[in-house]
N, C-alpha and C. Protein backbone atom coordinates (compact mmCIF):
# COMPACT_ATOMS: atom_id res chain seq x y z
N UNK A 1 107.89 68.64 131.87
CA UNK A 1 107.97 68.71 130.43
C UNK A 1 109.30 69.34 130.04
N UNK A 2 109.97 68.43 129.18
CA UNK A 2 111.35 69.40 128.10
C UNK A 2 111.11 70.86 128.00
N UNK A 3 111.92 71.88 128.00
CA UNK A 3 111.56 72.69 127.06
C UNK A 3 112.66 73.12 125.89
N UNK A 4 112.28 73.75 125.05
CA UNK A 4 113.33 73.78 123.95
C UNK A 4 114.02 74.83 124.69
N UNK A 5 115.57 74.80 123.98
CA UNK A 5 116.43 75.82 124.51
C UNK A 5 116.44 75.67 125.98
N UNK A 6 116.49 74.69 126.79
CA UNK A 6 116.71 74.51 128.17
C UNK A 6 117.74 73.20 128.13
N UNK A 7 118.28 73.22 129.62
CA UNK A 7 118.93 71.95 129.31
C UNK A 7 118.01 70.72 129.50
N UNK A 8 118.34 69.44 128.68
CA UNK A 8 117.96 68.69 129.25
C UNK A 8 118.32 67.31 130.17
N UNK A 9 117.52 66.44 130.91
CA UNK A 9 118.19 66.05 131.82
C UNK A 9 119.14 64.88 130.96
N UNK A 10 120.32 64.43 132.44
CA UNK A 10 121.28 64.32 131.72
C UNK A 10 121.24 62.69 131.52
N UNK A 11 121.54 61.35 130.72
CA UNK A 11 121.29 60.37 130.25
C UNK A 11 123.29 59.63 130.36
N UNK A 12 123.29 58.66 131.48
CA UNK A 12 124.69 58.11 131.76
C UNK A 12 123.81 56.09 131.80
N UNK A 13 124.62 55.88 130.68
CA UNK A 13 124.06 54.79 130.71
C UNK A 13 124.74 53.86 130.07
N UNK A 14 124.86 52.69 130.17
CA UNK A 14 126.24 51.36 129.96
C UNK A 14 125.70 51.34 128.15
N UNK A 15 126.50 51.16 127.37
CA UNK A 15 126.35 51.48 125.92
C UNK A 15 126.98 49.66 125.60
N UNK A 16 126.64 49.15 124.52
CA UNK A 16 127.12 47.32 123.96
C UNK A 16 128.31 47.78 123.85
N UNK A 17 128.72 48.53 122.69
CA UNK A 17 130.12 48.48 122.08
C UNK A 17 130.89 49.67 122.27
N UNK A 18 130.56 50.59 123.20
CA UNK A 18 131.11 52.10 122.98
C UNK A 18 131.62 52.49 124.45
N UNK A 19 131.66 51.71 125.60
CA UNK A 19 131.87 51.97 127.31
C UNK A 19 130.77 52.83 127.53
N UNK A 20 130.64 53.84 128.46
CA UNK A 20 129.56 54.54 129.19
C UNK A 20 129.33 55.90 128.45
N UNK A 21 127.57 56.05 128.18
CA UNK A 21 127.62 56.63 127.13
C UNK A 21 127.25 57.81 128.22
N UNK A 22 127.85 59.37 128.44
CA UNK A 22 127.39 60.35 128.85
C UNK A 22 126.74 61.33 128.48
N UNK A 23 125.86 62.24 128.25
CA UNK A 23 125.00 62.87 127.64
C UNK A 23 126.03 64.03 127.72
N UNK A 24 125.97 64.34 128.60
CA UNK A 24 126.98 65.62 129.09
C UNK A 24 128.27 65.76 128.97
N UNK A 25 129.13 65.08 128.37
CA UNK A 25 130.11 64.49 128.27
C UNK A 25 130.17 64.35 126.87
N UNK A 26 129.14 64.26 125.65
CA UNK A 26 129.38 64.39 124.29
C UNK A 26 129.79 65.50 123.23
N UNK A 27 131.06 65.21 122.79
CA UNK A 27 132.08 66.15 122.20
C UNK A 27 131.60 65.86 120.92
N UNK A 28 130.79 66.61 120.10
CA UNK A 28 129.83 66.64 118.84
C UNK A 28 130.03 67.97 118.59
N UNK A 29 129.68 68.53 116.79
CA UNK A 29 129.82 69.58 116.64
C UNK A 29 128.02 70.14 116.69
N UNK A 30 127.55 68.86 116.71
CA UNK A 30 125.88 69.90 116.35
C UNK A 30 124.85 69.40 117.59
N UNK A 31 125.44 67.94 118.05
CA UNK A 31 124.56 67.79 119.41
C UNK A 31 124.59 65.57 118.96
N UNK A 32 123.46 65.57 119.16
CA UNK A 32 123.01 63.65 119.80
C UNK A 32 121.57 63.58 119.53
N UNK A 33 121.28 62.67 118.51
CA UNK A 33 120.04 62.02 118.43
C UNK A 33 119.60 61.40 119.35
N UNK A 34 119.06 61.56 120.39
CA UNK A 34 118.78 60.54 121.14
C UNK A 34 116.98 59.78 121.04
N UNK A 35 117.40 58.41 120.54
CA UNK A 35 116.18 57.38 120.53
C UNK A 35 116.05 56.82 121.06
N UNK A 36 114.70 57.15 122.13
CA UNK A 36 114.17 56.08 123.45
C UNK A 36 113.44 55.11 122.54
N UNK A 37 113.66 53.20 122.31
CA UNK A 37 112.81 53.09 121.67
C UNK A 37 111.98 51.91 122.89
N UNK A 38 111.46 51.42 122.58
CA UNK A 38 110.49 50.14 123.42
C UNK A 38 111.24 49.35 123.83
N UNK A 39 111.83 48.27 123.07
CA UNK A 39 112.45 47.03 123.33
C UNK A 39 112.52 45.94 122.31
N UNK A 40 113.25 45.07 122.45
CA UNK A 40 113.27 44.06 121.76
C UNK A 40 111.96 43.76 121.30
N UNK A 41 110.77 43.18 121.86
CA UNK A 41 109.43 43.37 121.43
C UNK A 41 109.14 43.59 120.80
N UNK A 42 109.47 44.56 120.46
CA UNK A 42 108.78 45.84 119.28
C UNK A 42 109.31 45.44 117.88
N UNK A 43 108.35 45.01 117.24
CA UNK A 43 108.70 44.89 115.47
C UNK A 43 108.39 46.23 114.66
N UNK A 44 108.21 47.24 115.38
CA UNK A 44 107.90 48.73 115.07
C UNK A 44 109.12 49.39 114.86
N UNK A 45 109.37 48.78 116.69
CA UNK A 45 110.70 49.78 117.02
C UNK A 45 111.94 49.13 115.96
N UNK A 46 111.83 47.80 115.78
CA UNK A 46 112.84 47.30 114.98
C UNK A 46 113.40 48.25 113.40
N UNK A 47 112.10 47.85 113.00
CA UNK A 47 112.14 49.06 111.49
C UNK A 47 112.24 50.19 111.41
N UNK A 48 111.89 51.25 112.69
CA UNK A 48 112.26 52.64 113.18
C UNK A 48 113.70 52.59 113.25
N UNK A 49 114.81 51.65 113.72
CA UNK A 49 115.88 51.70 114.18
C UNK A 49 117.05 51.17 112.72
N UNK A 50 116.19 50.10 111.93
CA UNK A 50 117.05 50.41 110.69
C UNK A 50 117.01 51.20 109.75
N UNK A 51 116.06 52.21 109.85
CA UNK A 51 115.88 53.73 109.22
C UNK A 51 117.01 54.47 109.48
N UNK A 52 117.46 54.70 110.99
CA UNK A 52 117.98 55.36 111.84
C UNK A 52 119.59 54.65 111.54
N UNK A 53 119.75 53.93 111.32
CA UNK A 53 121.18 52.50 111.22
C UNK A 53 121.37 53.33 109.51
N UNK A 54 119.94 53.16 108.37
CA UNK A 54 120.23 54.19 107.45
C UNK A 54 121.26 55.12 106.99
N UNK A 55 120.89 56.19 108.21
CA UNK A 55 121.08 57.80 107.92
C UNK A 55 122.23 57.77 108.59
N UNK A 56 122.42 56.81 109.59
CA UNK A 56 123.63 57.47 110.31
C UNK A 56 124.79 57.79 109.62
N UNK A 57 124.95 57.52 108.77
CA UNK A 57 126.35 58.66 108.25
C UNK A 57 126.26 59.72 108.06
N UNK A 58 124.69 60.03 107.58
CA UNK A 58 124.44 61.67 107.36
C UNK A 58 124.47 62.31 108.69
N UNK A 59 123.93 61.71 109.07
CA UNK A 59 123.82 62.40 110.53
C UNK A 59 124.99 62.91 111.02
N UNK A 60 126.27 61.93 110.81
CA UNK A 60 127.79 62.25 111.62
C UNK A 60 128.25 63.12 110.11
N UNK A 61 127.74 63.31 109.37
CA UNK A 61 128.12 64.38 108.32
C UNK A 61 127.77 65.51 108.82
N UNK A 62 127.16 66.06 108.91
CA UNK A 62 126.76 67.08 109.31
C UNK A 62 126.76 67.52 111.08
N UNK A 63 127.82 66.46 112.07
CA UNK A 63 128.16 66.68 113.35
C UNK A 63 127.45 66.12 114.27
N UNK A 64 126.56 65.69 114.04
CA UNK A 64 125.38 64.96 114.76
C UNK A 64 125.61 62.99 115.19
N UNK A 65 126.01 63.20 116.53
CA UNK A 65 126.01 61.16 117.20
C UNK A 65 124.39 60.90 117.24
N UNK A 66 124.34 59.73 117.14
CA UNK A 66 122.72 58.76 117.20
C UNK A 66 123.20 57.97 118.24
N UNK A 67 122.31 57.87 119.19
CA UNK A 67 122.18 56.40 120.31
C UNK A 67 120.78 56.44 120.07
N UNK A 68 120.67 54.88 120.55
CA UNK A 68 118.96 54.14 120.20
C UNK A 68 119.58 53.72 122.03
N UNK A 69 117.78 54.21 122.77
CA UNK A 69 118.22 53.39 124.01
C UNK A 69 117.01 53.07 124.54
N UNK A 70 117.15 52.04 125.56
CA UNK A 70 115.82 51.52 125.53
C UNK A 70 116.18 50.66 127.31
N UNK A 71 115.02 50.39 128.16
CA UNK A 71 114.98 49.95 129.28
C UNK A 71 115.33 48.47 129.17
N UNK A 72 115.57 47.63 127.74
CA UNK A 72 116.04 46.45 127.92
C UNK A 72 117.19 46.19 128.54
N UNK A 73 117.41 45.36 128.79
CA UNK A 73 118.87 44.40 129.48
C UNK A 73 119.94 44.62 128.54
N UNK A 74 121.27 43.95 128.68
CA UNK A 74 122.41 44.35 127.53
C UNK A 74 122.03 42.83 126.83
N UNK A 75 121.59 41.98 127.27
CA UNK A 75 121.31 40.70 126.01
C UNK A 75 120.22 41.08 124.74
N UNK A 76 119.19 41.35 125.58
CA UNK A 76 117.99 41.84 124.67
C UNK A 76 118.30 42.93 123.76
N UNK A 77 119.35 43.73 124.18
CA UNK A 77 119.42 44.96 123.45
C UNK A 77 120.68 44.56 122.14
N UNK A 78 121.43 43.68 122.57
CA UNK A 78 122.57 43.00 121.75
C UNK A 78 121.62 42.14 120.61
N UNK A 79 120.62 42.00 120.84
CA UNK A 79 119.45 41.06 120.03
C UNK A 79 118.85 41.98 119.10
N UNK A 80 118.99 43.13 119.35
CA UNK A 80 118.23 43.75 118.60
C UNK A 80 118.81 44.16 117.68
N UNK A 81 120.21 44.92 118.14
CA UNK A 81 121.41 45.58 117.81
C UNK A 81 121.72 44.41 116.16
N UNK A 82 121.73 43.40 116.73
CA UNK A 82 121.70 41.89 115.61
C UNK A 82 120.86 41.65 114.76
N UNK A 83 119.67 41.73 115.24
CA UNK A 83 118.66 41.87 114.30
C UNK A 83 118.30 43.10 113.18
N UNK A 84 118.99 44.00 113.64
CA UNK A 84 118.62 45.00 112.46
C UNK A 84 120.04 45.17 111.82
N UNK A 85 120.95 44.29 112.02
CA UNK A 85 122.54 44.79 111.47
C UNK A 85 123.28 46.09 111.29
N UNK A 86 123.12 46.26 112.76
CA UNK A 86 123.75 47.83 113.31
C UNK A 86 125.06 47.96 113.35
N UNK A 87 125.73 48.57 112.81
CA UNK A 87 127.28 49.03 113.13
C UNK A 87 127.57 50.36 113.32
N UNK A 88 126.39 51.64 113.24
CA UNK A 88 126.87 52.66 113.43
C UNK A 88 126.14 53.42 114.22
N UNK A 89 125.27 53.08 114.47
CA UNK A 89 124.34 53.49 115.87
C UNK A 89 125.04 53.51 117.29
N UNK A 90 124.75 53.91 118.34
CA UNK A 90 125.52 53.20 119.97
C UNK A 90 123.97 53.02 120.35
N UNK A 91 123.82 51.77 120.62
CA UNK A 91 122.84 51.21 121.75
C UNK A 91 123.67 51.40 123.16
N UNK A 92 122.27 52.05 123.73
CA UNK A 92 122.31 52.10 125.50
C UNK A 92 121.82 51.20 126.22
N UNK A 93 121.81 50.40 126.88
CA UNK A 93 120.39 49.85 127.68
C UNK A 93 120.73 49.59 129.53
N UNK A 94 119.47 49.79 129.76
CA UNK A 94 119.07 49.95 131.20
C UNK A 94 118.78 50.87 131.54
N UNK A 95 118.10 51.30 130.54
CA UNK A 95 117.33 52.40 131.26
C UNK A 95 116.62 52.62 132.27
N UNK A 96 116.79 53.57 133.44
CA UNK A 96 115.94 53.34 134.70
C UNK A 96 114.49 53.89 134.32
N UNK A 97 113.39 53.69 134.39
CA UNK A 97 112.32 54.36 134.40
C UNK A 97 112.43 55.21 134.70
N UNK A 98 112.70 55.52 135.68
CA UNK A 98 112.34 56.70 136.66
C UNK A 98 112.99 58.13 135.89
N UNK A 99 114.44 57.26 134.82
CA UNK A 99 114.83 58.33 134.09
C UNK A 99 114.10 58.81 132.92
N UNK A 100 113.12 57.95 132.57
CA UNK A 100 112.51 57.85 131.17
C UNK A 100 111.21 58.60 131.56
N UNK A 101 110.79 58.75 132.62
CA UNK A 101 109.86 59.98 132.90
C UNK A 101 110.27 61.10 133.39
N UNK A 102 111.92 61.48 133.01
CA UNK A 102 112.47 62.80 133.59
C UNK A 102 112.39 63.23 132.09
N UNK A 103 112.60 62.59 131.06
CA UNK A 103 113.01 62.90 129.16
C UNK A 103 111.09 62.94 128.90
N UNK A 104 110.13 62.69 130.00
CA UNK A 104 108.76 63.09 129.41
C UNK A 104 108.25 61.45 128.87
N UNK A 105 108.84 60.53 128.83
CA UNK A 105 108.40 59.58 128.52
C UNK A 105 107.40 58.82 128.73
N UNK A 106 106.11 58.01 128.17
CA UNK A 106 105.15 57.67 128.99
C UNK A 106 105.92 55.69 128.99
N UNK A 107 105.17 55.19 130.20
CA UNK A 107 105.44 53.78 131.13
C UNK A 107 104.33 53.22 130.26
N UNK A 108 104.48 51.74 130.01
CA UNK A 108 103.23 51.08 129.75
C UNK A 108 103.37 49.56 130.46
N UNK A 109 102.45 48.95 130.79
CA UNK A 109 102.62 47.65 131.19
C UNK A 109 102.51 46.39 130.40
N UNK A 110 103.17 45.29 130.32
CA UNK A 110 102.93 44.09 129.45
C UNK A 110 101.59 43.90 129.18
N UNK A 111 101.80 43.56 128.20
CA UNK A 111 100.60 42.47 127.46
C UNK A 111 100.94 41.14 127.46
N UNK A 112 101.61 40.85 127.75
CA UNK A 112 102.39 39.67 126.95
C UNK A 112 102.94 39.26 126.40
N UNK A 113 103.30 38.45 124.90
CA UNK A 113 103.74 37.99 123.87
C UNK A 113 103.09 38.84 123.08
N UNK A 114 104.20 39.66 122.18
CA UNK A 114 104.03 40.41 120.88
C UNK A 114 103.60 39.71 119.75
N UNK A 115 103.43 40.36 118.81
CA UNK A 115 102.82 39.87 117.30
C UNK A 115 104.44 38.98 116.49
N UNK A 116 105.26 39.02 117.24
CA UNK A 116 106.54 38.35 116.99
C UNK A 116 107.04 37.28 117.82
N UNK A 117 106.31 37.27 119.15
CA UNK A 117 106.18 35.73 120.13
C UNK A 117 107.56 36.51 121.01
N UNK A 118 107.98 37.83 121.52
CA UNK A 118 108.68 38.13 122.09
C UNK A 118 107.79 38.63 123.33
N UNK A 119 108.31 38.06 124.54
CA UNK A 119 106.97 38.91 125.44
C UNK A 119 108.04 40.20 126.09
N UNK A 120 107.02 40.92 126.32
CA UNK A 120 107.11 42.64 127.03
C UNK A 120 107.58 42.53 128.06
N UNK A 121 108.01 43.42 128.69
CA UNK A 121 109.26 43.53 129.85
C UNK A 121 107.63 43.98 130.77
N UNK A 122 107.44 43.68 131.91
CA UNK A 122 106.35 44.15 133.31
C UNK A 122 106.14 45.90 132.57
N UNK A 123 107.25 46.36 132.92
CA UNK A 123 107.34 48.09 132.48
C UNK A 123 108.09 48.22 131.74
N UNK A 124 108.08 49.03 130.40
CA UNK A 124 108.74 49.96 129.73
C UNK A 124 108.13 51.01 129.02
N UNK A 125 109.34 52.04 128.68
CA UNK A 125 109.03 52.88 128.04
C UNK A 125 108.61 53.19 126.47
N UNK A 126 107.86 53.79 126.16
CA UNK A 126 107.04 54.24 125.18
C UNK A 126 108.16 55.04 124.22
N UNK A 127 108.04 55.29 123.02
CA UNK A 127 109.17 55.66 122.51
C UNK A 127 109.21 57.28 122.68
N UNK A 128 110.11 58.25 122.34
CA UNK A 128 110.67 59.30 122.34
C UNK A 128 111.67 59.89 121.07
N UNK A 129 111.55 60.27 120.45
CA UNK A 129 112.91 61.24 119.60
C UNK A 129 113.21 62.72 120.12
N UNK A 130 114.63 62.66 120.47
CA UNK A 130 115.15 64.18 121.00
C UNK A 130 116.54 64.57 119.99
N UNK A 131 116.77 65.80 119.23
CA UNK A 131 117.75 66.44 118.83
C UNK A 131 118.20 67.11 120.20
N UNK A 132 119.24 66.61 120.79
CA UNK A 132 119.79 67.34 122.19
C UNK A 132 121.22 67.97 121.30
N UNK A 133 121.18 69.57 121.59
CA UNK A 133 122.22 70.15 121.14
C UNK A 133 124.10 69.99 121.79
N UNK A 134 124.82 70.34 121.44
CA UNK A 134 126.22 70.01 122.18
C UNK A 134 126.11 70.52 123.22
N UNK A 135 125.38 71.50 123.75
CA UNK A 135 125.29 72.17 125.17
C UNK A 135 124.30 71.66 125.94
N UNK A 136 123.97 70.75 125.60
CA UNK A 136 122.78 69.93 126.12
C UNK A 136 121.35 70.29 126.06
N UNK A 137 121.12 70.72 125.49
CA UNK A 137 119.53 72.30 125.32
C UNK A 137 118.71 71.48 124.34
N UNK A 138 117.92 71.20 124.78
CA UNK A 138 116.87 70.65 123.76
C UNK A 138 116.60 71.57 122.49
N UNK A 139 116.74 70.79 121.06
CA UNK A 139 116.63 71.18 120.11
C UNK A 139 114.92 70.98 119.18
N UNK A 140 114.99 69.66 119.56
CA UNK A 140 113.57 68.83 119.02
C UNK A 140 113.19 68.01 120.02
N UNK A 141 111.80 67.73 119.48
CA UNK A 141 111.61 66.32 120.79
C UNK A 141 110.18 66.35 120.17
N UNK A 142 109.88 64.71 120.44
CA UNK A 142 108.72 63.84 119.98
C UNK A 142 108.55 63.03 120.84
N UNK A 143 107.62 62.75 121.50
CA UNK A 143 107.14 61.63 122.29
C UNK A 143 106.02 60.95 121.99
N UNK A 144 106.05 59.84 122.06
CA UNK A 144 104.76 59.11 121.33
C UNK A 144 103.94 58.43 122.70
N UNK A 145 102.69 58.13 122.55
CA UNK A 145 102.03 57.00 123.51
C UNK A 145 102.41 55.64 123.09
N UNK A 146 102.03 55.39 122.14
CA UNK A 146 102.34 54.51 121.09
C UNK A 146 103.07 53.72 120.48
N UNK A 147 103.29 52.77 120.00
CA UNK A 147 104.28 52.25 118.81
C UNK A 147 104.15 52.75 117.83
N UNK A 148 103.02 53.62 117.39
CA UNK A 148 102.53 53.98 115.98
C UNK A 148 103.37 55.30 115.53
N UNK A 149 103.41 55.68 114.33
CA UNK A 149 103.31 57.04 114.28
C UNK A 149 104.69 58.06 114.49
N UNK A 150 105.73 57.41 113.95
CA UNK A 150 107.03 58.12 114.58
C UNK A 150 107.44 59.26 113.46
N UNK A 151 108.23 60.18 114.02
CA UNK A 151 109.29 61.19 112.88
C UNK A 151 109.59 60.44 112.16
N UNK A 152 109.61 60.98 111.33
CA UNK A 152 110.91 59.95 109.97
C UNK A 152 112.11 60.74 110.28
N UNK A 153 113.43 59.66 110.38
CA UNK A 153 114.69 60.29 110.68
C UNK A 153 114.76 61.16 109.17
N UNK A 154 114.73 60.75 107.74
CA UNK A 154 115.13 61.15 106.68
C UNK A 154 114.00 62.91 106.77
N UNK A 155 113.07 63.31 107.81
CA UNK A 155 112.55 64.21 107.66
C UNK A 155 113.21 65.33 108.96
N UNK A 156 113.95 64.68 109.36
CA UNK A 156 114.13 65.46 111.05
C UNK A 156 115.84 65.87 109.88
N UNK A 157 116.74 64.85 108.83
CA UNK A 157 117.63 65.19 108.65
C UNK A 157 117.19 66.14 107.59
N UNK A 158 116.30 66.38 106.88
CA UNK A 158 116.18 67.53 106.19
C UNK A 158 115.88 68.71 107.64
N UNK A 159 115.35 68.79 108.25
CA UNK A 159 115.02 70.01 109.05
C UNK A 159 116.53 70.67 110.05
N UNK A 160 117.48 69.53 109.83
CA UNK A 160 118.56 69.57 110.47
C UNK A 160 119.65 70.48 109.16
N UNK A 161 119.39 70.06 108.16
CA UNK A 161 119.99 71.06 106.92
C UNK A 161 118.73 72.35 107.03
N UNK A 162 117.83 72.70 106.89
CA UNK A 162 117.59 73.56 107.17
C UNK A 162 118.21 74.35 108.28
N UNK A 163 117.57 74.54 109.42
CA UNK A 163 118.56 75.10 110.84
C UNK A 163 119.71 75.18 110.51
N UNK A 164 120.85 74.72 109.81
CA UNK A 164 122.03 74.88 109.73
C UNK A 164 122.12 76.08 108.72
N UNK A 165 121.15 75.76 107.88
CA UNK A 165 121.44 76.75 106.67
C UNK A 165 120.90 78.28 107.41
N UNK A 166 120.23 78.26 107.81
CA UNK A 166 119.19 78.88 108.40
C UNK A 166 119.69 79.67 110.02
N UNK A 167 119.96 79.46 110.08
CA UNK A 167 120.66 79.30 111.60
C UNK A 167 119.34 79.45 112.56
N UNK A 168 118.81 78.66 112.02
CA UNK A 168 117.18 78.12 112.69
C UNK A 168 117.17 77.73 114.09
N UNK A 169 116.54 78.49 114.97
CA UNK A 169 116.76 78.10 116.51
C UNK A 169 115.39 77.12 116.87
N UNK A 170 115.91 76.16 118.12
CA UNK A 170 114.78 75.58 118.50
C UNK A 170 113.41 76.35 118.99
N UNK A 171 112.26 76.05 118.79
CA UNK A 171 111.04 76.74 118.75
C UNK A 171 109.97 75.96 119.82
N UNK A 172 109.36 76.90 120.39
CA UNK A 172 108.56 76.04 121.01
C UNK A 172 109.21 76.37 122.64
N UNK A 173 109.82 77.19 122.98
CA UNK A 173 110.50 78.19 124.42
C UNK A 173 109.79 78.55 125.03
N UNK A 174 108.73 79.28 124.59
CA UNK A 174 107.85 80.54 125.30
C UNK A 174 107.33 79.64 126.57
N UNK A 175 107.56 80.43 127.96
CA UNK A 175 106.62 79.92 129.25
C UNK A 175 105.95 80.79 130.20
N UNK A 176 105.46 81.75 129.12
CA UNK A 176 105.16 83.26 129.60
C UNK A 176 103.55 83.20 129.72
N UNK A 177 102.98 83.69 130.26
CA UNK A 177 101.25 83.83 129.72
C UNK A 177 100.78 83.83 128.78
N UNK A 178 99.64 83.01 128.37
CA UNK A 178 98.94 83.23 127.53
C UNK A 178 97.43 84.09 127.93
């Protein structure tokens, strides 16, 4: 499991339009959105990601990069990238599994053909939202089972003006006895 205020693990992965995106390696003043989402498939993940396509200026207002990344291929992920008319996001893709259960992520297996006639990759990952700080230290984090049920970016960027104003630390540390 993440914990807040720890580092977290580190995410090196081939990006569409941006060369190799490094986790550890990001020169930000406040840290990296990072969005694990499903895949092309997903007509969920689609509308989660032009929320996110949204805000992104606020987000780099206030010091903060967004990547959306996901275990698809670089075609599928260029499909998606297209389909929601992204220009300010960085899509990642290829995600290894094996990395997507180091970020806490849960695996699910195909069904088949989606409610959009796109069929599911054998395995992928379940979605995730992480605020990873410039030092790499987990700030926030959401993991879903689900397609259902995500943060709203427009609610994570109010909590992000808070903490700033605030000098609000990540919560949720303690690994002491209960």
């Amino acid at each position: 499991m993440l914990m807040p205020r720890q580092k977290t693990p580190n995410l090196t992965l081939p990006t569409l339009d941006h060369g190799d995106f490094d986790l550890s390696a990001q020169k930000t003043e406040r840290g990296t959105v990072v969005c694990f989402y499903r895949g092309l498939h997903c007509p969920i993940c689609a509308k989660y990601l032009a929320e996110m396509e949204k805000l992104a200026d606020k987000f780099a207002e206030r010091g903060i990069d967004m990547i959306a990344v996901s275990s698809d291929g670089e075609e599928r992920t260029r499909a998606m990238q297209e389909k929601i008319e992204s220009s300010k996001i960085k899509f990642a893709y290829d995600l290894p599994l094996s990395v997507a259960k180091e970020w806490g992520l849960y695996i699910s297996t195909s069904r088949g053909k989606t409610s959009i006639g796109i069929e599911e990759p054998a395995l992928f990952s379940e979605p995730g939202l992480f605020l990873v700080t410039e030092q790499q230290t987990l700030f926030y984090g959401s993991v879903q089972t689900m397609p259902f049920v995500r943060p709203h970016f427009s609610e994570l960027l109010g909590a992000v003006d808070f903490a700033i104003a605030n000098n609000y630390p990540a919560r949720g540390e303690y690994t002491g006895e209960v």
